[in-house]
Structure formats: C-alpha cells, structure tokens
Protein backbone atom coordinates (compact mmCIF):
# COMPACT_ATOMS: atom_id res chain seq x y z
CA UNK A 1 161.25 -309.15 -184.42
CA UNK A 2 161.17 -312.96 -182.70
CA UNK A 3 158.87 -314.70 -182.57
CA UNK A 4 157.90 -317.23 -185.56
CA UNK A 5 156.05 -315.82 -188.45
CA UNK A 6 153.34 -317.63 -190.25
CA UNK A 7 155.56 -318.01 -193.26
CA UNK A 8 157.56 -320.20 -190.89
CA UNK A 9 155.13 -322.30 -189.60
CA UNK A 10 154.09 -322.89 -193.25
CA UNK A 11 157.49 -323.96 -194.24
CA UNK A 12 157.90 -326.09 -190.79
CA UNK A 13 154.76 -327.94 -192.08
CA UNK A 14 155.22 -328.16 -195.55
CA UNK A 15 159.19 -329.85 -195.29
CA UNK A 16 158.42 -331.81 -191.64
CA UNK A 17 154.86 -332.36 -190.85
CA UNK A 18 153.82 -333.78 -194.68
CA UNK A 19 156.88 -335.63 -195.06
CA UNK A 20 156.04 -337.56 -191.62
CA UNK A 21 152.54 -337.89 -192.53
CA UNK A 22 153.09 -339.37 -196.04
CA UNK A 23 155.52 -341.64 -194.97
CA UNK A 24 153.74 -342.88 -191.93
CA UNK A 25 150.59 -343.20 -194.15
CA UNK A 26 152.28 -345.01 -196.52
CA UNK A 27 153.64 -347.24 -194.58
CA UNK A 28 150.38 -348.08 -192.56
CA UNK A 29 149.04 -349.44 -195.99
CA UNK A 30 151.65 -351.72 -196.96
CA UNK A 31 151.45 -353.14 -193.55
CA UNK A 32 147.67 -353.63 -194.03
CA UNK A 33 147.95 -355.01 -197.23
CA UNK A 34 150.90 -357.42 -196.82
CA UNK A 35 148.49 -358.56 -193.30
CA UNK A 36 145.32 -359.23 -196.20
CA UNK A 37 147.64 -360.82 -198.29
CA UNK A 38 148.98 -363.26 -195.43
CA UNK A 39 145.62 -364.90 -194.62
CA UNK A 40 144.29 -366.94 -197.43
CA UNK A 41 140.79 -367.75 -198.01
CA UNK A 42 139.59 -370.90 -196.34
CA UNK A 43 139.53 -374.07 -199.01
CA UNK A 44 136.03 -374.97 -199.63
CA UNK A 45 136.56 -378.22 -197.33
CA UNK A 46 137.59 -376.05 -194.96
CA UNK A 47 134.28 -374.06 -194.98
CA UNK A 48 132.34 -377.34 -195.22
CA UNK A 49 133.74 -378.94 -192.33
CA UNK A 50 133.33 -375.54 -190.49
CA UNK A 51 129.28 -375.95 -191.52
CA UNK A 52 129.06 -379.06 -190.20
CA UNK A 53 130.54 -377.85 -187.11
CA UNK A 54 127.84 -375.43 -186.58
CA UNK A 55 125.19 -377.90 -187.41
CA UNK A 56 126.56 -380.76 -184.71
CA UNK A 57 127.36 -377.93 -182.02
CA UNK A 58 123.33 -376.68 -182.59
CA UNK A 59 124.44 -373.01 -184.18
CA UNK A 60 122.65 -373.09 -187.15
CA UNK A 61 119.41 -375.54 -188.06
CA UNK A 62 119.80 -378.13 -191.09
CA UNK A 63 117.80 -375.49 -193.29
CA UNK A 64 120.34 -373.08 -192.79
CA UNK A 65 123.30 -376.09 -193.10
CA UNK A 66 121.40 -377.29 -196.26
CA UNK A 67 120.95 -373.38 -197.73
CA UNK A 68 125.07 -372.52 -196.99
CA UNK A 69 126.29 -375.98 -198.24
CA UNK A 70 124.43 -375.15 -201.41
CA UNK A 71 125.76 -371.78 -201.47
CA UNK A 72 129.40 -373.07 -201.12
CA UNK A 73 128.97 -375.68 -203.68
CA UNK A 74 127.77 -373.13 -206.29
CA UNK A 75 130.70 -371.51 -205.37
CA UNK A 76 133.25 -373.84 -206.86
C-alpha cells in the first residue's frame, strides 16, 4: 500500500500530460502559421529595387544584377 502504482502514472499521463501536450502543440502551429501568413511576399518592384540596391552599395557585380533581374522577370 502507498505509494503510486504504474497504472497511475499511466492514467496521470494519459488524461494530463497528452492533453497539455496536444493543446500546446496545437497551438504553437496556428501561431506559426498565422506569423507566415502575416508577411507577404515582396512585389516584384520591390525585389527589383532591392537588386539595384545591392548593385549601387557594391554587394553583388552587374553579372549577378543582370542574372537575378532576369530571373525575377521570368518570374512574372
């Protein structure tokens, strides 16, 4: 007698511990998706301007400006 028995410790985990876990789980996704959701893509002037940026601050050479505008463009 006393003590807990490993019947109760499977009962403690199966009515607290998953409960907790499920609902914590769950609710770490639908934060993380409604945080994707809330940033939209850039607009493709957006990511132009942003290449030119790179070019006139010396990041990138013209090559590589010339290669990602292309890319971009294609995009559309």
């Amino acid at each position: 007698m006393g003590g807990i028995s490993l019947w109760h410790w499977i009962i403690l985990f199966l009515f607290f511990v998953l409960p907790v876990l499920a609902i914590g789980g769950l609710a770490w996704f639908l934060i993380r998706r409604s945080r994707a959701a809330a940033t939209p893509a850039p607009t493709v002037e957006a990511r132009l301007q942003r290449l030119d940026t790179l070019l006139a601050q010396g990041s990138i050479t013209t090559a590589e400006h010339a290669r990602q505008r292309a890319e971009i463009l294609r995009s559309l």
